[in-house]
C-alpha atoms as a PDB file:
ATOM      1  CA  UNK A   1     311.851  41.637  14.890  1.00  0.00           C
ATOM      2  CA  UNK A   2     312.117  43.802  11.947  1.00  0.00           C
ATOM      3  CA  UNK A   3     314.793  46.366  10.935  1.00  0.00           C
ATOM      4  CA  UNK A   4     312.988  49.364  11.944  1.00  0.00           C
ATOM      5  CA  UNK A   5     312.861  47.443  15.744  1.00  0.00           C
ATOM      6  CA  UNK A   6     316.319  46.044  15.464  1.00  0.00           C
ATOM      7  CA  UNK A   7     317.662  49.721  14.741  1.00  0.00           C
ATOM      8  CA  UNK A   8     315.219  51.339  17.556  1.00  0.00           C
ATOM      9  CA  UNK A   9     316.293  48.412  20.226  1.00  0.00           C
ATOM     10  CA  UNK A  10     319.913  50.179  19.572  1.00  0.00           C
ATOM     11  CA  UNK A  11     318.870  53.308  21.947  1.00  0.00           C
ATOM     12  CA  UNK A  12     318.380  50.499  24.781  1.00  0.00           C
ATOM     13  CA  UNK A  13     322.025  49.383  24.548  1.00  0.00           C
ATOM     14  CA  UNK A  14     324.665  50.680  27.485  1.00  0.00           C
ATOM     15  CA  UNK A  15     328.003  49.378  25.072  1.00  0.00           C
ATOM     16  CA  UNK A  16     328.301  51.070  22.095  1.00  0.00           C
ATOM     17  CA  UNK A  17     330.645  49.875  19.670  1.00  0.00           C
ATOM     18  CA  UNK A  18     334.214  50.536  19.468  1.00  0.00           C
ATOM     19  CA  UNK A  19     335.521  51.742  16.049  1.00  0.00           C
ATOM     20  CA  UNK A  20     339.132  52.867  14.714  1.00  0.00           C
ATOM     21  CA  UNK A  21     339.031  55.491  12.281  1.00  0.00           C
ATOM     22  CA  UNK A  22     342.585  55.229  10.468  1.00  0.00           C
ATOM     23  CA  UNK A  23     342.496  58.442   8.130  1.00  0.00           C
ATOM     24  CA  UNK A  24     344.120  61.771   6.181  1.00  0.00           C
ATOM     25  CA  UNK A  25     342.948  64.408   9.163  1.00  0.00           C
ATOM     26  CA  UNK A  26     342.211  67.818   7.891  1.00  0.00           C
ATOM     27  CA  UNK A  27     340.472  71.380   8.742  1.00  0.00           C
ATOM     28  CA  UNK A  28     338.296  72.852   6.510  1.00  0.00           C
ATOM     29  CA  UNK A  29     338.775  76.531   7.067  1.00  0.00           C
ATOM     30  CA  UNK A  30     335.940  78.537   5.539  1.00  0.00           C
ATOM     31  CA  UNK A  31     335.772  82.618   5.003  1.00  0.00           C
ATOM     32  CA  UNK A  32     332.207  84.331   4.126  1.00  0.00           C
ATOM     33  CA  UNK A  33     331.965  87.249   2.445  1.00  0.00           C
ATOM     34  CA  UNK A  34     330.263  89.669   0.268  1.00  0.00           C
ATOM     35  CA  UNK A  35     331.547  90.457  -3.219  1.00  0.00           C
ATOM     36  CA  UNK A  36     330.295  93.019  -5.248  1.00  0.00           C
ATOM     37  CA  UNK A  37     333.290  94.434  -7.327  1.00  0.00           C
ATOM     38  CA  UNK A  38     336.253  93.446  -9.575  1.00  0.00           C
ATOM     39  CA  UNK A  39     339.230  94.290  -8.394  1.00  0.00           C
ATOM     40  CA  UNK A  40     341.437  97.026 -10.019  1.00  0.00           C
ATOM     41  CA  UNK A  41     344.392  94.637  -9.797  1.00  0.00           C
ATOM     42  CA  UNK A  42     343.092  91.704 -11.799  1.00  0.00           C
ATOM     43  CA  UNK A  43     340.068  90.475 -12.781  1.00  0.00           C
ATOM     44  CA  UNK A  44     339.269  88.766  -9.678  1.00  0.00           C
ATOM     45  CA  UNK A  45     336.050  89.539  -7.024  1.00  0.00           C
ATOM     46  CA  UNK A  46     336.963  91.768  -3.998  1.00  0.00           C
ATOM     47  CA  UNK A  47     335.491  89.581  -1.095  1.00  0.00           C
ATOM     48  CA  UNK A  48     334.690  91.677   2.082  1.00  0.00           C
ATOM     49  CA  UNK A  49     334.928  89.088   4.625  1.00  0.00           C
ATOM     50  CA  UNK A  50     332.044  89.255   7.165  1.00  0.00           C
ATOM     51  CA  UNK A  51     332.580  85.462   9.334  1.00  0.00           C
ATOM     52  CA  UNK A  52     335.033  82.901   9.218  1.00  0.00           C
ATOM     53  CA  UNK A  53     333.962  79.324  10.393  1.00  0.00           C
ATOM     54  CA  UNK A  54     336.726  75.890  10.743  1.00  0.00           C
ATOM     55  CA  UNK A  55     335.525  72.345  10.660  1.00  0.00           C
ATOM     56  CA  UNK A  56     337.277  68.687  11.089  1.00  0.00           C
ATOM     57  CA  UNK A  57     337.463  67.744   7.011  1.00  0.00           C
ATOM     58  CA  UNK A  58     338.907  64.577   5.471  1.00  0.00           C
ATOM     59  CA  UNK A  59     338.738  61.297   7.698  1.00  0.00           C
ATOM     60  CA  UNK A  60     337.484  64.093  10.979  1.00  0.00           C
ATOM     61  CA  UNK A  61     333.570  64.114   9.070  1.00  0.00           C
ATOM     62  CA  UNK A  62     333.896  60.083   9.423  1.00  0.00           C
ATOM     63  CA  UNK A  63     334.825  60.146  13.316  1.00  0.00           C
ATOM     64  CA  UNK A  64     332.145  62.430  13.883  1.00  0.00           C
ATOM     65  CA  UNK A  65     329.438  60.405  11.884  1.00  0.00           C
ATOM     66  CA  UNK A  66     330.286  57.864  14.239  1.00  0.00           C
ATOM     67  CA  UNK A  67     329.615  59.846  17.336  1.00  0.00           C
ATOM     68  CA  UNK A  68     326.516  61.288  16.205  1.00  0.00           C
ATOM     69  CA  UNK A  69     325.769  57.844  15.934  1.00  0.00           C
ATOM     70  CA  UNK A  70     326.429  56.977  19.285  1.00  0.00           C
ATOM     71  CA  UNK A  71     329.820  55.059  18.905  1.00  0.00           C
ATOM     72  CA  UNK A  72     333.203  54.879  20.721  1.00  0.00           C
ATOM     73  CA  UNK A  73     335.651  56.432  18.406  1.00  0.00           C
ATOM     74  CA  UNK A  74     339.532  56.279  18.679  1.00  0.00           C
ATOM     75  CA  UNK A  75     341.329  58.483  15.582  1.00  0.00           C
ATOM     76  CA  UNK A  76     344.668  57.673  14.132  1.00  0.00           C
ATOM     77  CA  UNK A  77     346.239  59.194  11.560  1.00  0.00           C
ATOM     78  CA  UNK A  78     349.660  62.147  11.098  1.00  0.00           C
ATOM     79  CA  UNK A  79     349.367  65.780  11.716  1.00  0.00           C
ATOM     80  CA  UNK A  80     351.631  69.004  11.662  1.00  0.00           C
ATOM     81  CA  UNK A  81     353.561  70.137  15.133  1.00  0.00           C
ATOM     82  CA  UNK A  82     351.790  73.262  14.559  1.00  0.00           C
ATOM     83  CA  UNK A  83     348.650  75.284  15.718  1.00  0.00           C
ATOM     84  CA  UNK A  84     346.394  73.945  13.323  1.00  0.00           C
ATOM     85  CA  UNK A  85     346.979  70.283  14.422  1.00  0.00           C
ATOM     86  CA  UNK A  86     346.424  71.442  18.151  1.00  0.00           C
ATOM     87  CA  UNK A  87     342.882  73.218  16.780  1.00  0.00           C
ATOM     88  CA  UNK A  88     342.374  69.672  15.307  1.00  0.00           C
ATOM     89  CA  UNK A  89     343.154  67.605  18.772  1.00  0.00           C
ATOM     90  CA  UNK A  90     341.102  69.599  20.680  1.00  0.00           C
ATOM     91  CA  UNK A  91     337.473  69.638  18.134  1.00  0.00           C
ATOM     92  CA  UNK A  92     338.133  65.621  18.576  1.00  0.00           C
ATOM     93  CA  UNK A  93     338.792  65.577  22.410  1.00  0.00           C
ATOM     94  CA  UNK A  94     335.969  67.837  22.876  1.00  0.00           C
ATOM     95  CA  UNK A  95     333.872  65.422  20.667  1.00  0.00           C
ATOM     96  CA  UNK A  96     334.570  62.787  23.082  1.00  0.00           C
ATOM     97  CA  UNK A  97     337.200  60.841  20.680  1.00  0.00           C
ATOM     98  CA  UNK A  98     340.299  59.352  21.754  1.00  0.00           C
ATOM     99  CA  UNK A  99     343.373  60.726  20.310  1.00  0.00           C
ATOM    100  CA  UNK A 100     346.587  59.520  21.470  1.00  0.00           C
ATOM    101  CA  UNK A 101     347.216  57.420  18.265  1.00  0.00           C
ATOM    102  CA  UNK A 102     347.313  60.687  16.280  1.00  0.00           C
ATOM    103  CA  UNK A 103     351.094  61.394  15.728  1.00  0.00           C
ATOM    104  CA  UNK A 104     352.882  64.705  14.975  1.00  0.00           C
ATOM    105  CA  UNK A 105     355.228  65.069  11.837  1.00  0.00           C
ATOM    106  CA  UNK A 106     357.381  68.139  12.286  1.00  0.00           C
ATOM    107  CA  UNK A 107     358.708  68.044   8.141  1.00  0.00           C
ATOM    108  CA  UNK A 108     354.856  68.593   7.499  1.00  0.00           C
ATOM    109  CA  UNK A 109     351.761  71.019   8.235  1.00  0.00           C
ATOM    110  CA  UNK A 110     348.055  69.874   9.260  1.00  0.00           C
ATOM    111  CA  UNK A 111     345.882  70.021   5.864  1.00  0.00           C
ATOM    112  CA  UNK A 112     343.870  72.678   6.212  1.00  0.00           C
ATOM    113  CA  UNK A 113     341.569  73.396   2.839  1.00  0.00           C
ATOM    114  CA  UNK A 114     340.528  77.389   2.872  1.00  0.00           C
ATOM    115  CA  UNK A 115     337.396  78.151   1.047  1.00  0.00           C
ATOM    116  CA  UNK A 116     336.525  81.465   0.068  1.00  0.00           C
ATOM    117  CA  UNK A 117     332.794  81.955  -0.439  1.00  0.00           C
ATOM    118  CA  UNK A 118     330.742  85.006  -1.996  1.00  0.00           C
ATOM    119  CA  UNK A 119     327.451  84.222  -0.536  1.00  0.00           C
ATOM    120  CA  UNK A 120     326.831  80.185  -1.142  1.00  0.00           C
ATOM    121  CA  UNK A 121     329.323  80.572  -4.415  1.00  0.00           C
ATOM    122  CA  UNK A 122     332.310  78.957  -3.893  1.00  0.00           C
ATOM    123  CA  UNK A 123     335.192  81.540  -5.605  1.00  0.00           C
ATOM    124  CA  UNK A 124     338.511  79.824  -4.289  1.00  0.00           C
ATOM    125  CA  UNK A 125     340.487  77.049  -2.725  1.00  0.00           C
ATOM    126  CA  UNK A 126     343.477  76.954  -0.902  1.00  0.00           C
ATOM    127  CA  UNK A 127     345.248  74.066   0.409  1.00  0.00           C
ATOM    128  CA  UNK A 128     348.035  74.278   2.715  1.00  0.00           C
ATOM    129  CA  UNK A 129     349.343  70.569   2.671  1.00  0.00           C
ATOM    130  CA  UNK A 130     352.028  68.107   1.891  1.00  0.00           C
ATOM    131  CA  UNK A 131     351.033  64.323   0.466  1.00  0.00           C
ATOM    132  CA  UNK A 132     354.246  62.574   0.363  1.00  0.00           C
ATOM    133  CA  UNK A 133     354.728  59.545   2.298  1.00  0.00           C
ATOM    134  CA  UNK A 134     355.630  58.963   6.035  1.00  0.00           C
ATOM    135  CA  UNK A 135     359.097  58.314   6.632  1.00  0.00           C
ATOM    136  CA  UNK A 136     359.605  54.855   7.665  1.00  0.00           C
ATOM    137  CA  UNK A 137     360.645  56.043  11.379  1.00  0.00           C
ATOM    138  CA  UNK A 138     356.408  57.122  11.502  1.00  0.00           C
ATOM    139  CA  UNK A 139     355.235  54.478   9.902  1.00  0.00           C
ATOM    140  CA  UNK A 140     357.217  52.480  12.461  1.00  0.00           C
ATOM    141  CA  UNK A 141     355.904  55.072  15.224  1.00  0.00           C
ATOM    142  CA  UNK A 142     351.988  54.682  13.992  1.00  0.00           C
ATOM    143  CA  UNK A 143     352.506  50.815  13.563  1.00  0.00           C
ATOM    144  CA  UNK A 144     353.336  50.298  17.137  1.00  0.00           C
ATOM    145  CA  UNK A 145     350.671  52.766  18.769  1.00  0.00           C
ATOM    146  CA  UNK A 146     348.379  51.186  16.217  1.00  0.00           C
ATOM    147  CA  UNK A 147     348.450  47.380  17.483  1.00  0.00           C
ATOM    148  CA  UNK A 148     347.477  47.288  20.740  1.00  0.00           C
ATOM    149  CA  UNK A 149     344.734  49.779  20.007  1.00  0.00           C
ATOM    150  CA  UNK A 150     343.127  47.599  17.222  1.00  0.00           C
ATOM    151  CA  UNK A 151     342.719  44.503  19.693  1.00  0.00           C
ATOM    152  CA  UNK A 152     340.316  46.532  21.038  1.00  0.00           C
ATOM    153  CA  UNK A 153     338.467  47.927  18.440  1.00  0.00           C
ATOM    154  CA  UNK A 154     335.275  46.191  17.567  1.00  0.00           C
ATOM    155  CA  UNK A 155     336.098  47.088  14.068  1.00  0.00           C
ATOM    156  CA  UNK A 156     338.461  49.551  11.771  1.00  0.00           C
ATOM    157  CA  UNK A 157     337.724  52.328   9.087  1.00  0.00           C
ATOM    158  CA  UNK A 158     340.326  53.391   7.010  1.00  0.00           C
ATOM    159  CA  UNK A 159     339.336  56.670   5.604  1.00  0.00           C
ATOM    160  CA  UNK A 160     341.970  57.596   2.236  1.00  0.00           C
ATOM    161  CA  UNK A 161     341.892  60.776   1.120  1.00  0.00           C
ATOM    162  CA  UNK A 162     345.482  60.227  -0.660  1.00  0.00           C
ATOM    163  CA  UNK A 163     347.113  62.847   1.389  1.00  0.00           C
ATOM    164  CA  UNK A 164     350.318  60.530   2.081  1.00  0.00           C
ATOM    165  CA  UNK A 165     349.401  58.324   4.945  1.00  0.00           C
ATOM    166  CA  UNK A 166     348.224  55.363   3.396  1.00  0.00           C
ATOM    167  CA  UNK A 167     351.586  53.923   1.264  1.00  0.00           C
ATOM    168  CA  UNK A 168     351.345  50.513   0.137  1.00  0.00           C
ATOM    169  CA  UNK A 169     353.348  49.340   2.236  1.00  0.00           C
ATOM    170  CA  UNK A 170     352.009  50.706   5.669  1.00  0.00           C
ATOM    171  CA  UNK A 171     348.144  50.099   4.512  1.00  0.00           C
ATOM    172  CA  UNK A 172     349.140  46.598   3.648  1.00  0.00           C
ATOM    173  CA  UNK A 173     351.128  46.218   7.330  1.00  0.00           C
ATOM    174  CA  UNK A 174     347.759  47.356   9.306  1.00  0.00           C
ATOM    175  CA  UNK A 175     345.605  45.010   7.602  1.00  0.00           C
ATOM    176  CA  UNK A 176     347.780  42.448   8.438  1.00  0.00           C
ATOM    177  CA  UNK A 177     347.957  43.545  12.356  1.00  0.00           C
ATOM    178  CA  UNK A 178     343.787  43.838  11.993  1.00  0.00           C
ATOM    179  CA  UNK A 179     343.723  40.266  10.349  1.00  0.00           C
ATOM    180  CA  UNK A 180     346.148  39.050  13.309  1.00  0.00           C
ATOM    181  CA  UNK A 181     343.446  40.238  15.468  1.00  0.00           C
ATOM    182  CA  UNK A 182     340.615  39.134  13.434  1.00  0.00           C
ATOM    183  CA  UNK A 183     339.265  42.970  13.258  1.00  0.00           C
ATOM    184  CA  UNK A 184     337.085  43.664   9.731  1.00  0.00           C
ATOM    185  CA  UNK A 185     338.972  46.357   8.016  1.00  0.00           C
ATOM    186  CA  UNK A 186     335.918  48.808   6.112  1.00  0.00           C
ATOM    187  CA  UNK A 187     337.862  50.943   3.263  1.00  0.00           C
ATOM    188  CA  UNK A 188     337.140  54.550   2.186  1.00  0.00           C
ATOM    189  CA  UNK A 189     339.608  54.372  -1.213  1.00  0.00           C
ATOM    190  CA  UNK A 190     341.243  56.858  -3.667  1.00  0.00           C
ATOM    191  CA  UNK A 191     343.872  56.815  -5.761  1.00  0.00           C
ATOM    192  CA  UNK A 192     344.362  54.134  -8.798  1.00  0.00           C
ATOM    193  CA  UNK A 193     345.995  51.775  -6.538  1.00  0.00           C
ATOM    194  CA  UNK A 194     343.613  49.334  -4.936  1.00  0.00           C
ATOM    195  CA  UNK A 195     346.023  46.110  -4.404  1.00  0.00           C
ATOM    196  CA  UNK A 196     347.395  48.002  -1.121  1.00  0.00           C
ATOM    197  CA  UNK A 197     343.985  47.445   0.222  1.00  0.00           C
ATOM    198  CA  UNK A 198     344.098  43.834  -0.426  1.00  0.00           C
ATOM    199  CA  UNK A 199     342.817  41.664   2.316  1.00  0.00           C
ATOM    200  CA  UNK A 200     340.222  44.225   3.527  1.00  0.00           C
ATOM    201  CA  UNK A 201     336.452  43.270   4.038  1.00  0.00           C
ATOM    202  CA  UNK A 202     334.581  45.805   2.752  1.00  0.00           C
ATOM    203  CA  UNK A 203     335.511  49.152   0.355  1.00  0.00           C
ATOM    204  CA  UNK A 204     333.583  51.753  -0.741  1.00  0.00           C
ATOM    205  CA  UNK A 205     334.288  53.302  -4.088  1.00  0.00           C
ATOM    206  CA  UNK A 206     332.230  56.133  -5.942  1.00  0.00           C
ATOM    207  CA  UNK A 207     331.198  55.438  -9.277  1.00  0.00           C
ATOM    208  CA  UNK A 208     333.881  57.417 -10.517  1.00  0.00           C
ATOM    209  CA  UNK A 209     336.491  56.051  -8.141  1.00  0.00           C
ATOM    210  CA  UNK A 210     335.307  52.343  -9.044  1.00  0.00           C
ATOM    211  CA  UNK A 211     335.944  53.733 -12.945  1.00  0.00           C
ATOM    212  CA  UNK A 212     339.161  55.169 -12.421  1.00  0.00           C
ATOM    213  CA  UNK A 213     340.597  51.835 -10.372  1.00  0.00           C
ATOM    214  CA  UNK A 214     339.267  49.928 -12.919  1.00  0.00           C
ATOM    215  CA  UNK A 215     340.883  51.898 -16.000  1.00  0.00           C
ATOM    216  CA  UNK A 216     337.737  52.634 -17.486  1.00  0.00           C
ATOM    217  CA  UNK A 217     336.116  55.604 -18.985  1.00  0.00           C
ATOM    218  CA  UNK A 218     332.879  55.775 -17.044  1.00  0.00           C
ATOM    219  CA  UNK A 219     330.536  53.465 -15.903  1.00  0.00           C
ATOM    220  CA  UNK A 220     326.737  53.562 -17.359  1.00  0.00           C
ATOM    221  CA  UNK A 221     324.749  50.349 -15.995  1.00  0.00           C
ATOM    222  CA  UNK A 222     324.898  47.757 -13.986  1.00  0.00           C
ATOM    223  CA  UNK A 223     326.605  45.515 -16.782  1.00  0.00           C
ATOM    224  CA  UNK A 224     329.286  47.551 -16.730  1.00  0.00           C
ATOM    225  CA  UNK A 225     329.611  48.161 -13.112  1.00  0.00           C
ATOM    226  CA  UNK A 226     330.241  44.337 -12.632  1.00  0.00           C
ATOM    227  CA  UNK A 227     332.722  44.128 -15.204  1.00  0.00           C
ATOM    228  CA  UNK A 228     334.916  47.028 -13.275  1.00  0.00           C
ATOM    229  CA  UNK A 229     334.172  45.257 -10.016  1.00  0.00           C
ATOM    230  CA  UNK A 230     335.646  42.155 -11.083  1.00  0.00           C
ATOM    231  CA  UNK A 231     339.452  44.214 -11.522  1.00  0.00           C
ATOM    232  CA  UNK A 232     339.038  45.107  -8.271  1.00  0.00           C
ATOM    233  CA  UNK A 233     338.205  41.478  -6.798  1.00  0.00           C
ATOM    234  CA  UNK A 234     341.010  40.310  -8.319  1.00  0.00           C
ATOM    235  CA  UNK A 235     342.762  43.041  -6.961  1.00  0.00           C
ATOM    236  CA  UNK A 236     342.056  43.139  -3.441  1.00  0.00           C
ATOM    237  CA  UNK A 237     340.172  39.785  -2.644  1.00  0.00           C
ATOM    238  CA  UNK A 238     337.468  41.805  -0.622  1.00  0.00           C
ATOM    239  CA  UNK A 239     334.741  40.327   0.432  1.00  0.00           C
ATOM    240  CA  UNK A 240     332.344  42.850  -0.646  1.00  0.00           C
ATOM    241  CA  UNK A 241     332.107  46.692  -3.000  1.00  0.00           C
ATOM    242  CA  UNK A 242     329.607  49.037  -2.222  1.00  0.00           C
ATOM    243  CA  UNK A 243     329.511  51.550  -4.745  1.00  0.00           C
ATOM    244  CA  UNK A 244     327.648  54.514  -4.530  1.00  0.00           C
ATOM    245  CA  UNK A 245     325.722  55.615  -7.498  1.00  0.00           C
ATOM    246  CA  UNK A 246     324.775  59.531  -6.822  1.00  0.00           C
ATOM    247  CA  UNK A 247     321.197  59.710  -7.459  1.00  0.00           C
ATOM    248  CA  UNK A 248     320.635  56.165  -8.572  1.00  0.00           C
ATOM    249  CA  UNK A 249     321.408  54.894  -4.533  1.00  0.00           C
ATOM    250  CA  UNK A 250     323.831  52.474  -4.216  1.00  0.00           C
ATOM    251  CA  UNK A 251     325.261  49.125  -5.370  1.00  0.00           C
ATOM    252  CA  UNK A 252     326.267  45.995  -3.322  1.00  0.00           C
ATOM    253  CA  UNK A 253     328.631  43.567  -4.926  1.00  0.00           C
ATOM    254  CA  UNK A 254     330.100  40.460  -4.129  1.00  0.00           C
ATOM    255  CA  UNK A 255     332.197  38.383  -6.776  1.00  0.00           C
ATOM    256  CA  UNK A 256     329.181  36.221  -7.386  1.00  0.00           C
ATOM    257  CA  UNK A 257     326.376  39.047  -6.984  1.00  0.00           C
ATOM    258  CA  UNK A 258     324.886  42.166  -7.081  1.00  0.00           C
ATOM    259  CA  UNK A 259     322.207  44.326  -5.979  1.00  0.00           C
ATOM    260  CA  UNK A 260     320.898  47.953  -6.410  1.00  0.00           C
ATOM    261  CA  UNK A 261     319.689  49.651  -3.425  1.00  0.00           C
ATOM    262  CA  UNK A 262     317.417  52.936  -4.942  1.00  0.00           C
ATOM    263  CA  UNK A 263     318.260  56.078  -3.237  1.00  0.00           C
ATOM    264  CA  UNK A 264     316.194  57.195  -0.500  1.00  0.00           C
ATOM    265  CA  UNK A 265     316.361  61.273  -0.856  1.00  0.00           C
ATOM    266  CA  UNK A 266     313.084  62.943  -1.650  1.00  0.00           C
ATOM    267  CA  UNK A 267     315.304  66.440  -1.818  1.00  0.00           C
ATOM    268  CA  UNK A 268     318.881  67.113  -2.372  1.00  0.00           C
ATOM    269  CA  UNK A 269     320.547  70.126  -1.493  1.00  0.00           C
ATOM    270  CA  UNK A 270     324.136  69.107  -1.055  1.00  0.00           C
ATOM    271  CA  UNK A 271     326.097  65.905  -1.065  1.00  0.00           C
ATOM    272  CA  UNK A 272     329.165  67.169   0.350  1.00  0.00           C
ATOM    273  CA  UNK A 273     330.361  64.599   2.852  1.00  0.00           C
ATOM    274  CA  UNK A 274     327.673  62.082   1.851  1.00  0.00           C
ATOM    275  CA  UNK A 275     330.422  59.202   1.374  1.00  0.00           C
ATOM    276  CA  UNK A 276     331.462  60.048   4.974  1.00  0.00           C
ATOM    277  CA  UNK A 277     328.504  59.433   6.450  1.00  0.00           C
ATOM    278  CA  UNK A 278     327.583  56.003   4.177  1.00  0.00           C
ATOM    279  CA  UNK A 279     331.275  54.868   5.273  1.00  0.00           C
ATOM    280  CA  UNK A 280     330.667  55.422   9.011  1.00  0.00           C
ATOM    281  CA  UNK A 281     326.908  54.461   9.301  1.00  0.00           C
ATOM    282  CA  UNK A 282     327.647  51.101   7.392  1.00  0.00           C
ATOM    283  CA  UNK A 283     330.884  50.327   9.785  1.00  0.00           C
ATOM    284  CA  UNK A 284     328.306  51.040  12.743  1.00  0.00           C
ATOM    285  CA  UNK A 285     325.895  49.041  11.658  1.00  0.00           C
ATOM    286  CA  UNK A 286     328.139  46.240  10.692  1.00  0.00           C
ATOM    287  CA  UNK A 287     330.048  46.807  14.642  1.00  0.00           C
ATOM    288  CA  UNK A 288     326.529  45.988  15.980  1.00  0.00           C
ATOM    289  CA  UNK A 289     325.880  42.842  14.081  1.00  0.00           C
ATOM    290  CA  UNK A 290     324.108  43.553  11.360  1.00  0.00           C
ATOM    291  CA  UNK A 291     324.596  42.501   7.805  1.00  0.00           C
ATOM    292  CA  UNK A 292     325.880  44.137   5.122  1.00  0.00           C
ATOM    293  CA  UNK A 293     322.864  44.116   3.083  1.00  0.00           C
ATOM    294  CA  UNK A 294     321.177  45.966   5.820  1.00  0.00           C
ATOM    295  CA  UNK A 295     323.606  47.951   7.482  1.00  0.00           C
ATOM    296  CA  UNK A 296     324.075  49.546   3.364  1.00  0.00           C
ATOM    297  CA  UNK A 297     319.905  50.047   3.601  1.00  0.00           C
ATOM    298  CA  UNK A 298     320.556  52.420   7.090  1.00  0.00           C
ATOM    299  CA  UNK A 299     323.133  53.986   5.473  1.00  0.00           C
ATOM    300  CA  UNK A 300     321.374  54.824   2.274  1.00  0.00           C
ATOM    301  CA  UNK A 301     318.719  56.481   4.955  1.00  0.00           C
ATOM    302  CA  UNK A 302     321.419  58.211   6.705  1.00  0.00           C
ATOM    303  CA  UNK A 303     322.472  59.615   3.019  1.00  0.00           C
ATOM    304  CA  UNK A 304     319.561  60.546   2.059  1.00  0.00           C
ATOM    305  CA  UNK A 305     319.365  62.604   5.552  1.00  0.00           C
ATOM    306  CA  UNK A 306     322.761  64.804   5.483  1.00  0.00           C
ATOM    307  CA  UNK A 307     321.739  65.691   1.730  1.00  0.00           C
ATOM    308  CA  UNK A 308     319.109  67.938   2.711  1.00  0.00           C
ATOM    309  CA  UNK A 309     321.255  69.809   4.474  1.00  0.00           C
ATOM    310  CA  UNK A 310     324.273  72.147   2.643  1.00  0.00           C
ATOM    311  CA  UNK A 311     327.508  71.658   3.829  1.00  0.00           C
ATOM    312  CA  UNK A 312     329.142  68.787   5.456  1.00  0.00           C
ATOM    313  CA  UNK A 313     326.660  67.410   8.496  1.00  0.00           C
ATOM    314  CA  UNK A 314     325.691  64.113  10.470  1.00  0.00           C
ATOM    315  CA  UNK A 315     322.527  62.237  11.596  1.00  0.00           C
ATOM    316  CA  UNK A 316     321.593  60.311  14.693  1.00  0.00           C
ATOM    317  CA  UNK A 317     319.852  56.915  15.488  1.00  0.00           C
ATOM    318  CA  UNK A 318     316.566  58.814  15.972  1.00  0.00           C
ATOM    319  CA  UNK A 319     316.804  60.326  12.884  1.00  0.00           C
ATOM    320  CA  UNK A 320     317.581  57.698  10.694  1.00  0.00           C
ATOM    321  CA  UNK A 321     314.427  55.786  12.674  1.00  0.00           C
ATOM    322  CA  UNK A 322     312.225  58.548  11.505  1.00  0.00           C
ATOM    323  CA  UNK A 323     313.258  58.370   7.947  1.00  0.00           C
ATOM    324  CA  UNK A 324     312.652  54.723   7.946  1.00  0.00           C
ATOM    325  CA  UNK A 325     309.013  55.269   9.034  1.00  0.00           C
ATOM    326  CA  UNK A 326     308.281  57.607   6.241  1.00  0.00           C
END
């Protein structure tokens, strides 16, 4: 059977997998508007506000990946006791997802990002958000909820954004629980710090995340992509980097190889959330038994689907099919 079948032979399965998203959850608040004049005040645009629009951002574009995809989805992650973390529980509940491993921190708000846009120029951001750590009475909290739940995941995302929930310490104490449990722990980094991740399958840097983990200027070719993979080997024992290159697709390394997977885009209008959706369709993939090597090729097609679209935005089983065929 070949991959195309494989993928197809998916729509004929009752039990979906069952994947843990462990992640920063955000909104992304947007307000639309016209601007056609400075204001007298300072030399800033005037933006008459004609719609405002609120999305799940941060780990939230992961979980929903997922669902488009057709998996079982339980969310974890910290939130504000205020209204914009009950907005939050109820786009996820109404998605389907589980959320009673989502816990409330009073001494912080939900992240919620405000853009302001002029037509399809963006003119501002605001972010209403604290990043430092969980106390240790949370992490404690999360911990607990956390370890039953990942028995029965058929596999775990954890989806960094840096926004405080993902200390050393706590990251390294959930990969232990998942290893306990023999659960594959799939990583979504950031930050400079990749030994906290240590013990994890599978992470997925950016070119310029790999770089900056790496201490590295930049990263040209493929010679130099191996030699900043090899830091983070050593650094995290992981089984496996997939690094995606922008344009030029994505790479799959292990410490003894590597290969280049070309991107599959024939247009590109946006790549906003494009990691997201790579992250989530290569977990899904992986949840249902395929290999790495070709769960990255269906997520490259997934990429190269949410690109022609602008803003943040999923793609489904039939899709993906579809693209493959081309």
């Amino acid at each position: 059977m070949n991959l195309i079948d494989r993928v197809r032979s998916i729509q004929s399965t009752e039990k979906q997998p069952a994947i843990l998203v462990i992640g920063d959850l955000m909104i992304d608040h947007y307000i639309w508007g016209n601007a056609t004049r400075l204001s007298p005040e300072a030399p800033v645009p005037i933006v008459n506000v004609k719609n405002e629009s609120t999305t799940l951002g941060g780990a939230g574009n992961v979980v929903q990946n997922l669902v488009a995809l057709g998996a079982t989805v339980t969310v974890a992650g910290v939130i504000g006791d205020d209204a914009t973390g009950l907005q939050l529980i109820e786009i996820l509940e109404n998605e389907g997802v589980k959320t009673n491993t989502i816990i409330k921190d009073s001494a912080r708000p939900t992240t919620i990002k405000t853009r302001v846009l002029a037509g399809r120029h963006q003119l501002v951001r605001v972010d209403r958000e604290i990043t430092d750590p969980l106390s240790a009475d949370l992490e404690n909290e999360l911990a607990e909820k956390l370890t039953s739940v990942i028995d029965k995941a058929d596999i775990i995302i954890f989806s960094d954004y840096n926004k405080g929930l993902f200390a050393p310490a706590l990251t390294q104490r959930l990969i232990k629980i998942a290893a306990v449990h023999h659960k594959q722990v799939i990583v979504d980094p950031k930050g400079f710090n990749y030994e906290k991740y240590k013990g994890a399958f599978l992470i997925k840097p950016n070119r310029k995340e790999l770089a900056e983990a790496a201490k590295t200027e930049s990263i040209k070719n493929i010679d130099e992509l191996q030699e900043a993979a090899k830091t983070v080997f050593a650094q995290t024992e992981t089984a496996y980097l997939v690094v995606t290159l922008s344009e030029e697709g994505m790479a799959i390394l292990t410490p003894e190889s590597s290969k280049l997977l070309s991107v599959k885009a024939t247009e590109v209008f946006d790549v906003t959330g494009a990691g997201d959706t790579v992250i989530a369709a290569i977990t899904y993939f992986l949840a249902l038994g395929f290999t790495v090597e070709e769960a990255c090729d269906l997520a490259n097609h997934a990429a190269a689907i949410v690109i022609r679209h602008v803003g943040s935005a999923t793609t489904t089983i039939d899709e993906i099919i579809k693209d493959m065929e081309i």
